[in-house]
C-alpha atoms as a PDB file:
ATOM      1  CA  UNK A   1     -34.339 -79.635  45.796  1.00  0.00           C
ATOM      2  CA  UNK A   2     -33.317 -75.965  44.836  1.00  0.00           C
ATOM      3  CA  UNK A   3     -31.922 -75.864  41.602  1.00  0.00           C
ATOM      4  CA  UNK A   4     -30.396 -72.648  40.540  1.00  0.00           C
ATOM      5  CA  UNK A   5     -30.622 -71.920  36.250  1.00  0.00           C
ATOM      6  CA  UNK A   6     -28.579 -68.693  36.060  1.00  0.00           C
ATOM      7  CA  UNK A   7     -27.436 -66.140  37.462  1.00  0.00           C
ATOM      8  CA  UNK A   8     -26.827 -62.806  36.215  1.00  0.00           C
ATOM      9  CA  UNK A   9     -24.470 -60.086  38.056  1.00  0.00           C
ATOM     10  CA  UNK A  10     -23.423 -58.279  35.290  1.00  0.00           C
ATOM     11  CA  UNK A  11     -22.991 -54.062  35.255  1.00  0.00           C
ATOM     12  CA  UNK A  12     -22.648 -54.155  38.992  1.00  0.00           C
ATOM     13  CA  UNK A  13     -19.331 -52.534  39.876  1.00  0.00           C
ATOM     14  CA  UNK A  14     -17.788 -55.351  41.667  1.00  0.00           C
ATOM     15  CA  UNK A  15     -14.162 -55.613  42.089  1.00  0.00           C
ATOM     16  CA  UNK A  16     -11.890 -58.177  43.556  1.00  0.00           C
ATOM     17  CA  UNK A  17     -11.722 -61.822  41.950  1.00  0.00           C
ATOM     18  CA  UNK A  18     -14.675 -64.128  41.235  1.00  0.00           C
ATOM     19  CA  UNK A  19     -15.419 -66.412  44.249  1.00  0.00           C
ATOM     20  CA  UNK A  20     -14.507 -69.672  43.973  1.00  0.00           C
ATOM     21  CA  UNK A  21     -17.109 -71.266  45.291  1.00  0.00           C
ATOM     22  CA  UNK A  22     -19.226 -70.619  41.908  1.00  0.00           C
ATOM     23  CA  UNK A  23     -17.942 -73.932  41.265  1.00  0.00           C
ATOM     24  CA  UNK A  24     -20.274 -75.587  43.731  1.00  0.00           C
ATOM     25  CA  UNK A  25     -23.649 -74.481  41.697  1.00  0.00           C
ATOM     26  CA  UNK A  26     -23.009 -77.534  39.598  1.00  0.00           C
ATOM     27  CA  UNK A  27     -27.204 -77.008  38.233  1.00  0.00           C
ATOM     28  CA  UNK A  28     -26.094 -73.605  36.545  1.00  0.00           C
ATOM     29  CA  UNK A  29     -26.473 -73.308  32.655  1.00  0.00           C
ATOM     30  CA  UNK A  30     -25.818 -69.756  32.786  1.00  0.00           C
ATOM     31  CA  UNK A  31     -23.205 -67.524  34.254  1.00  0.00           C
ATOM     32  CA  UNK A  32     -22.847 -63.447  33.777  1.00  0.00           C
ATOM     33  CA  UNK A  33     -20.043 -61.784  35.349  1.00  0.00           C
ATOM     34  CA  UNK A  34     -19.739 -59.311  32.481  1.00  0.00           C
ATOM     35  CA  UNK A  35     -19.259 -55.584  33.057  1.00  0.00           C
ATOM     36  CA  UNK A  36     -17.222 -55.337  36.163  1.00  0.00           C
ATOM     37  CA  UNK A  37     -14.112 -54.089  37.599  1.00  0.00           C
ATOM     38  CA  UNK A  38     -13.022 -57.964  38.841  1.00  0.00           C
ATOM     39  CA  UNK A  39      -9.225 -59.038  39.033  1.00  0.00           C
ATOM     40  CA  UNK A  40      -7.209 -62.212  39.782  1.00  0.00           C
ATOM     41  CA  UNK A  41      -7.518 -64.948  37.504  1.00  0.00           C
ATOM     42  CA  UNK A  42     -10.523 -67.176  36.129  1.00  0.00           C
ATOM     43  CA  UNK A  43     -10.940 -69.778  38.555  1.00  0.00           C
ATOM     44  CA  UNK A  44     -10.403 -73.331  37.550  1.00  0.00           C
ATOM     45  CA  UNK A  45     -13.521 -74.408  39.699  1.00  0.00           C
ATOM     46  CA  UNK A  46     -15.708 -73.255  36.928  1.00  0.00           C
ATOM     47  CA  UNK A  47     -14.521 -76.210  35.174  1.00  0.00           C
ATOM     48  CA  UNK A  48     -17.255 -78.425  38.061  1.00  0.00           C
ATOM     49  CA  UNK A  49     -20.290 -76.319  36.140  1.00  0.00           C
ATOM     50  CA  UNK A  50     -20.493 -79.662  33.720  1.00  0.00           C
ATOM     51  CA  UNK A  51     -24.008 -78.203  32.862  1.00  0.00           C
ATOM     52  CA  UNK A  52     -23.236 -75.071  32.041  1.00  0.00           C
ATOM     53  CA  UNK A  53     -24.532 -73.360  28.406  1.00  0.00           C
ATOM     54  CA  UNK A  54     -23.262 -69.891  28.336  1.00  0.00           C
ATOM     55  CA  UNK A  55     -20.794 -68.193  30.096  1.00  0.00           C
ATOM     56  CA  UNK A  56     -19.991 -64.253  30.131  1.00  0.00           C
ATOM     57  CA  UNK A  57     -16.362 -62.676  31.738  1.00  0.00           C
ATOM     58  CA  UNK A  58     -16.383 -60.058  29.863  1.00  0.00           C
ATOM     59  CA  UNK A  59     -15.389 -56.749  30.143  1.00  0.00           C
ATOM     60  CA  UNK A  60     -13.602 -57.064  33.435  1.00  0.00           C
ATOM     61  CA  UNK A  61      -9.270 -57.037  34.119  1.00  0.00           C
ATOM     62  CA  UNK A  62      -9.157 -60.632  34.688  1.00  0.00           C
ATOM     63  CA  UNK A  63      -5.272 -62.145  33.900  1.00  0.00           C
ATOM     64  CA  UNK A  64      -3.300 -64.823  33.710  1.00  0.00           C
ATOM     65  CA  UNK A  65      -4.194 -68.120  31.470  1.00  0.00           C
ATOM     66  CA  UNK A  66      -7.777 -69.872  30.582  1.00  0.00           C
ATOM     67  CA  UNK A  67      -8.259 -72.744  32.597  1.00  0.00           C
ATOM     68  CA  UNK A  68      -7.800 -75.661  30.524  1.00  0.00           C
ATOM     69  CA  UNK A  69     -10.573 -77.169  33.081  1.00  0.00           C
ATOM     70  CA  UNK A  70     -13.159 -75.383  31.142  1.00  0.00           C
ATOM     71  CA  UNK A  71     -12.101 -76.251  27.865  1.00  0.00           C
ATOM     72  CA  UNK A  72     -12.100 -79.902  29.742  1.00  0.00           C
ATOM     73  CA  UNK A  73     -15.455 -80.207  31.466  1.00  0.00           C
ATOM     74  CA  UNK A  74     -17.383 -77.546  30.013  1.00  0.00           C
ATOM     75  CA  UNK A  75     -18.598 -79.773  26.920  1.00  0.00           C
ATOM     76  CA  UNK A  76     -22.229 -78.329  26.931  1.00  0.00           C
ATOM     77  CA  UNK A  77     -21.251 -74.669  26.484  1.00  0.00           C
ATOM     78  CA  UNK A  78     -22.876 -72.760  23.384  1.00  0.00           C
ATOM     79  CA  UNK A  79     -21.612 -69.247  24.295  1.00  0.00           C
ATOM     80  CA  UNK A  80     -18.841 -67.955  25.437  1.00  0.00           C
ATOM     81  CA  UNK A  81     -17.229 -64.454  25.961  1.00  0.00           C
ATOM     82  CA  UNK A  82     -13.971 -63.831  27.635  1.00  0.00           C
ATOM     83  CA  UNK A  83     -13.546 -60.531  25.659  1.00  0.00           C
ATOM     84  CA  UNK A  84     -11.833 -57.356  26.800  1.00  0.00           C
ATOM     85  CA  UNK A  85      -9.713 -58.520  29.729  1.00  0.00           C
ATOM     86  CA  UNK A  86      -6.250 -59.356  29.912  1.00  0.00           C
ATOM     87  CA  UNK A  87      -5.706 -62.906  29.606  1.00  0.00           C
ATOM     88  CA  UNK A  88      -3.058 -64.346  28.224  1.00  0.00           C
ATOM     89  CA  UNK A  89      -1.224 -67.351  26.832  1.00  0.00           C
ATOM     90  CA  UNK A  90      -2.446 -70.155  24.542  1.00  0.00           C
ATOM     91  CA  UNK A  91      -6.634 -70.383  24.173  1.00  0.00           C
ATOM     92  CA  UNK A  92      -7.469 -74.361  25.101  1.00  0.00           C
ATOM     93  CA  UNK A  93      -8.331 -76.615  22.451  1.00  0.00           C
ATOM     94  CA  UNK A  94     -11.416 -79.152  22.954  1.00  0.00           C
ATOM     95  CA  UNK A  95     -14.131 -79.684  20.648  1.00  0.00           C
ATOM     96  CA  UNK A  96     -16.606 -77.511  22.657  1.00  0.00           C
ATOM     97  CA  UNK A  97     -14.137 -74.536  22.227  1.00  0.00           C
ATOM     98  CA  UNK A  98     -13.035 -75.003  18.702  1.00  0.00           C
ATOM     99  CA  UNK A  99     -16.114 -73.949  18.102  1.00  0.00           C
ATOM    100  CA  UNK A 100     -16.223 -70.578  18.915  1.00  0.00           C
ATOM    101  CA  UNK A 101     -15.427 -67.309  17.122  1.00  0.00           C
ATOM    102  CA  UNK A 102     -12.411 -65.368  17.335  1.00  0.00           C
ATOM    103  CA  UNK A 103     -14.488 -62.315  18.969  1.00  0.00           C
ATOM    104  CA  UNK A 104     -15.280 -64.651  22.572  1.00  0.00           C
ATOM    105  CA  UNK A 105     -11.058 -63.358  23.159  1.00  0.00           C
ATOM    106  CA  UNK A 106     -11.075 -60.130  21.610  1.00  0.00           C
ATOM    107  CA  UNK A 107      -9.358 -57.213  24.027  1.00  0.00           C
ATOM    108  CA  UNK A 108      -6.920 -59.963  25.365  1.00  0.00           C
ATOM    109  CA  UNK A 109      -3.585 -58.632  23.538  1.00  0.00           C
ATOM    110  CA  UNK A 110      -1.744 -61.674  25.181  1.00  0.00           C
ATOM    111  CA  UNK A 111      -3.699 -64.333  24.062  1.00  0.00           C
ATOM    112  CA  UNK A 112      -2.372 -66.681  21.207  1.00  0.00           C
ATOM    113  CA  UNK A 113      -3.692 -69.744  19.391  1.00  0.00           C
ATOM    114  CA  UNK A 114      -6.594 -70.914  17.557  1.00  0.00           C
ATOM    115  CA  UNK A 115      -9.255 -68.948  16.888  1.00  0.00           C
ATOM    116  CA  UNK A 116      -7.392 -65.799  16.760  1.00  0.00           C
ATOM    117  CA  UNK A 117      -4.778 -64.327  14.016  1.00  0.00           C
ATOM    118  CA  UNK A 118      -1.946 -64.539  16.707  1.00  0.00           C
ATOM    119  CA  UNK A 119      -0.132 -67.812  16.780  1.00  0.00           C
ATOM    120  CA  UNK A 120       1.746 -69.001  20.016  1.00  0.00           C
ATOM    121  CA  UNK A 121       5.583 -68.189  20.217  1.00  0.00           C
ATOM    122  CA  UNK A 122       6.155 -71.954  20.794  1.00  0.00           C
ATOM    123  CA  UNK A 123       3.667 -73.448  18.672  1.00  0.00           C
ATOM    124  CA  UNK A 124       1.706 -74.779  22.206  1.00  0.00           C
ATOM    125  CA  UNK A 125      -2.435 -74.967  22.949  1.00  0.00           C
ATOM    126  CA  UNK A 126      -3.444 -76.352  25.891  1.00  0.00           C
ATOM    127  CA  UNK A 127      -4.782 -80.028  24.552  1.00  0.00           C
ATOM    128  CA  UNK A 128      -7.162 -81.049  27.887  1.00  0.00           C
ATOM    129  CA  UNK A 129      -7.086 -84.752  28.288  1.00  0.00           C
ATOM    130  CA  UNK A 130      -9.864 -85.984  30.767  1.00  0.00           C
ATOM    131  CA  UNK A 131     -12.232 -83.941  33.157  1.00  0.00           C
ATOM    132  CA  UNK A 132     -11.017 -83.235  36.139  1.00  0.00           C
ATOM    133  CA  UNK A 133     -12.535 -81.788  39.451  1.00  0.00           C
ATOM    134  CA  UNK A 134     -11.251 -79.446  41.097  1.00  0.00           C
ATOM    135  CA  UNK A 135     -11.129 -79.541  45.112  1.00  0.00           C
ATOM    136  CA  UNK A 136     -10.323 -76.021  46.193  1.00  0.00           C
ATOM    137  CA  UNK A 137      -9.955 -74.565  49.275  1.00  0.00           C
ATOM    138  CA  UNK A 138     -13.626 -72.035  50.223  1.00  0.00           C
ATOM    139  CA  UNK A 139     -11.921 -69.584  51.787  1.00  0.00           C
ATOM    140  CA  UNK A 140     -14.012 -66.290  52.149  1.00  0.00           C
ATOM    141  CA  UNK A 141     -14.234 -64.143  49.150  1.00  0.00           C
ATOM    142  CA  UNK A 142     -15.549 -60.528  49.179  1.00  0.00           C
ATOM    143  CA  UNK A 143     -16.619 -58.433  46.812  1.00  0.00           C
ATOM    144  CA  UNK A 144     -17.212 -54.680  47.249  1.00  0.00           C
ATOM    145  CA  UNK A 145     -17.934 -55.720  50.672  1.00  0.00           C
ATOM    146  CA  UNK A 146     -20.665 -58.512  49.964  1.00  0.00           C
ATOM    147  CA  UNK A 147     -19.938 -62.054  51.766  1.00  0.00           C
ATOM    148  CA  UNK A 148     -20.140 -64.302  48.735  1.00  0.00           C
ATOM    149  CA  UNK A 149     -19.793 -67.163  51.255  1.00  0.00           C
ATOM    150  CA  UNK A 150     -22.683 -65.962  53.342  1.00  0.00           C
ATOM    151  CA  UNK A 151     -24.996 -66.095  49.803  1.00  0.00           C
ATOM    152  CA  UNK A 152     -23.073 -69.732  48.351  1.00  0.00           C
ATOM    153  CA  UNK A 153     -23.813 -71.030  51.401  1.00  0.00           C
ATOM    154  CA  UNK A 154     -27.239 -70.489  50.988  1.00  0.00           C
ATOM    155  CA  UNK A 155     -27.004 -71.568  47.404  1.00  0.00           C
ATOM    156  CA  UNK A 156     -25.692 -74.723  48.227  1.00  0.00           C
ATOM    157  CA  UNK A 157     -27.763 -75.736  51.096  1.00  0.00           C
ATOM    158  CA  UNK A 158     -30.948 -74.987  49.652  1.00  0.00           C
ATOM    159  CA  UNK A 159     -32.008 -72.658  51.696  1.00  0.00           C
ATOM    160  CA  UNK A 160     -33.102 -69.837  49.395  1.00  0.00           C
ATOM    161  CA  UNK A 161     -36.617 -70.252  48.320  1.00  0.00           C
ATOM    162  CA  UNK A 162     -38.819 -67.998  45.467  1.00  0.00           C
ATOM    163  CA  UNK A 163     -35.575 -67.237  43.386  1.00  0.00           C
ATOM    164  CA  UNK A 164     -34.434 -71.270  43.201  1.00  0.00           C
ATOM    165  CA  UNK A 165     -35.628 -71.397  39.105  1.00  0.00           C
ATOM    166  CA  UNK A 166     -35.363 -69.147  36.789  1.00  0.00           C
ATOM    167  CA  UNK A 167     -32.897 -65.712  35.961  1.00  0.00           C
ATOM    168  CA  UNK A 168     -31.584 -63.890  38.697  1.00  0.00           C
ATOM    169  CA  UNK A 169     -30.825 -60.261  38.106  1.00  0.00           C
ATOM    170  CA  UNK A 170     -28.799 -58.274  41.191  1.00  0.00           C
ATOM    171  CA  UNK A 171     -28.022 -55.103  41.339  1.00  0.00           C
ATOM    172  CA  UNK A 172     -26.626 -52.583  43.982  1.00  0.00           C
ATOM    173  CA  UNK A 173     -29.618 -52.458  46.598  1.00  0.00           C
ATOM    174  CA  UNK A 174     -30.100 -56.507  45.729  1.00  0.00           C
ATOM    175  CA  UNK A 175     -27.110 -57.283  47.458  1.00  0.00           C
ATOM    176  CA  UNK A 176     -28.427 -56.442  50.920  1.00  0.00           C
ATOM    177  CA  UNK A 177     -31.427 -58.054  50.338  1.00  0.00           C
ATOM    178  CA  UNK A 178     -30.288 -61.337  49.121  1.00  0.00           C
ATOM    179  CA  UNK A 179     -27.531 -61.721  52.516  1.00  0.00           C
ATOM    180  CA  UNK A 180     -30.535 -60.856  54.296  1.00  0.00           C
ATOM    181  CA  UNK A 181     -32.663 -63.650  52.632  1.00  0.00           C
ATOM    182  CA  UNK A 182     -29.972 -65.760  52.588  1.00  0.00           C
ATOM    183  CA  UNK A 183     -29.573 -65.407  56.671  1.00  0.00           C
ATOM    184  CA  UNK A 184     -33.088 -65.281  57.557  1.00  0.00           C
ATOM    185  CA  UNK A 185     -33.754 -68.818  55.496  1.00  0.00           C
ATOM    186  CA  UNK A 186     -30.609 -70.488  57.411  1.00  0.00           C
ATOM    187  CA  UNK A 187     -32.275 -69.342  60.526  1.00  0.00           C
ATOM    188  CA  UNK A 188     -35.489 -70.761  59.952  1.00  0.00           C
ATOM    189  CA  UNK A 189     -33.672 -74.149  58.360  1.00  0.00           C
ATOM    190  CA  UNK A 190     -32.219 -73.990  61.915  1.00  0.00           C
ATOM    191  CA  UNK A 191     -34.680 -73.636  63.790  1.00  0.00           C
ATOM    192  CA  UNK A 192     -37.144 -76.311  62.184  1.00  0.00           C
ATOM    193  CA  UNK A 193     -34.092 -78.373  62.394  1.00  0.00           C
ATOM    194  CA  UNK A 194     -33.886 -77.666  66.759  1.00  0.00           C
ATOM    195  CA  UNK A 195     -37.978 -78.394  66.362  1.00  0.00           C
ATOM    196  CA  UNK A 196     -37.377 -81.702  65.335  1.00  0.00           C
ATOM    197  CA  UNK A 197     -34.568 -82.695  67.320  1.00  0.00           C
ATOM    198  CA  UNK A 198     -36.810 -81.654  70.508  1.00  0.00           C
ATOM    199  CA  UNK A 199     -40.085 -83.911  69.466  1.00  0.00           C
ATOM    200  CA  UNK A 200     -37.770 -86.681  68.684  1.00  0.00           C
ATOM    201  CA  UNK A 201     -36.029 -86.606  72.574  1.00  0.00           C
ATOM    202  CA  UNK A 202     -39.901 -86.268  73.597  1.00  0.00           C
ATOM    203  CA  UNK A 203     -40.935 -89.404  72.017  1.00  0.00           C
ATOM    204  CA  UNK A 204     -37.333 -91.073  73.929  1.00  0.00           C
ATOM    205  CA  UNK A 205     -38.577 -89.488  77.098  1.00  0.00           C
ATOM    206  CA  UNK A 206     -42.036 -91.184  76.826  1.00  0.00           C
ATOM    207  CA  UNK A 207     -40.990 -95.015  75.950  1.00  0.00           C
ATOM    208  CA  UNK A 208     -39.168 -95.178  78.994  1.00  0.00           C
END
C-alpha cells in the first residue's frame, strides 16, 4: 500500500487556496506549503492528518482563524510555522500547541492569545474538546492551473509508484510531470483492472 511521508511544495509560486483534499493523505508526517502566494483560509481538513509531525504555512496571505481541528487532532506535531500571513483571532489551546514558540505566528498582526504578547479583546482561546473529522465536500481545486484533484486522486488510490516513500520536492516543470504520472498510472490501474474482469467472464464462459 502507497504510503506517502511528506511532501514538500514550498517556493513554487502557487496562488489560490490550499486544496482540501490534503486532508485525505492521512500517512503524511510532513507538510510544506511555505513560500507561496496562497489565499482563502487554512482548511479544517488538515485536522484528519492525525500523523502528522511538522507542518509549514508560512509565508503565504492565508486569513481568517486557525482551525481549532488542528489544535484538536494534530497531537503528534513537533513543528509548526504559520508565520507571516494574515490570520487572525485567538491561537487554539491544546497541549500539542502550548508548546510552541511565539515565532510559529509571527507576521499575523491579528492574532491574539497565548504564545504571543497580544492578549484577546475578550479574554477567549479556542479550548478544542474531542477530535473531530471533518467530511468536506472535494470539489476541484486549482492552483496556477494544476488539477490538484487529478494528482490527490492518484495519491489516494495508490496509483503513483517510485515517489510513494520518502520527500517529495516539486517545482515548476514537476507539475506537468507528476499529472502526467499521475494519469498514465490510473490508466494502467485501469486497464489491468478491464484484464481481469475479461479472464474472469472467460472462465464463466467455459463452465457452462
Amino acid at each position: 500500500q502507497t504510503m506517502f511521508i511528506a511532501i514538500d511544495f514550498s517556493r513554487n509560486n502557487f496562488t489560490g487556496e490550499i486544496p482540501k483534499l490534503i486532508g485525505k493523505l492521512n500517512s503524511l508526517k510532513g507538510l510544506n506549503f511555505s513560500h507561496n502566494m496562497l489565499t482563502g483560509n487554512i482548511p479544517a481538513s488538515l485536522g484528519n492528518l492525525s500523523n502528522l509531525e511538522w507542518l509549514d504555512l508560512s509565508s503565504n496571505q492565508l486569513v481568517g482563524k486557525i482551525p481549532w481541528q488542528l489544535a484538536a487532532n494534530l497531537i503528534q506535531l513537533q513543528f509548526l510555522n504559520l508565520s507571516m500571513n494574515k490570520l487572525e483571532g485567538p491561537i487554539p489551546r491544546s497541549p500539542q500547541f502550548n508548546t510552541f514558540r511565539d515565532d510559529s505566528y509571527s507576521g499575523n498582526l491579528g492574532l491574539c492569545g497565548f504564545p504571543i504578547s497580544k492578549s484577546c479583546s475578550d479574554d477567549t482561546t479556542y479550548q478544542p474538546s474531542s477530535p473531530t473529522s471533518q467530511h468536506e465536500s472535494d470539489e476541484e481545486d486549482h492552483v496556477n492551473g494544476f488539477d490538484w484533484k487529478i494528482a490527490l486522486m492518484g495519491y489516494g488510490s495508490g496509483l503513483i509508484i517510485g515517489i510513494s516513500i520518502g520527500y517529495i520536492v516539486l517545482t515548476d516543470r514537476a507539475i506537468d510531470w507528476l499529472v502526467e504520472i499521475v494519469r498514465e498510472k490510473q490508466q494502467h490501474f485501469l486497464g489491468k483492472g478491464s484484464k481481469r474482469k475479461t479472464r474472469r467472464n472467460r472462465g464463466i464462459r467455459r463452465t457452462h
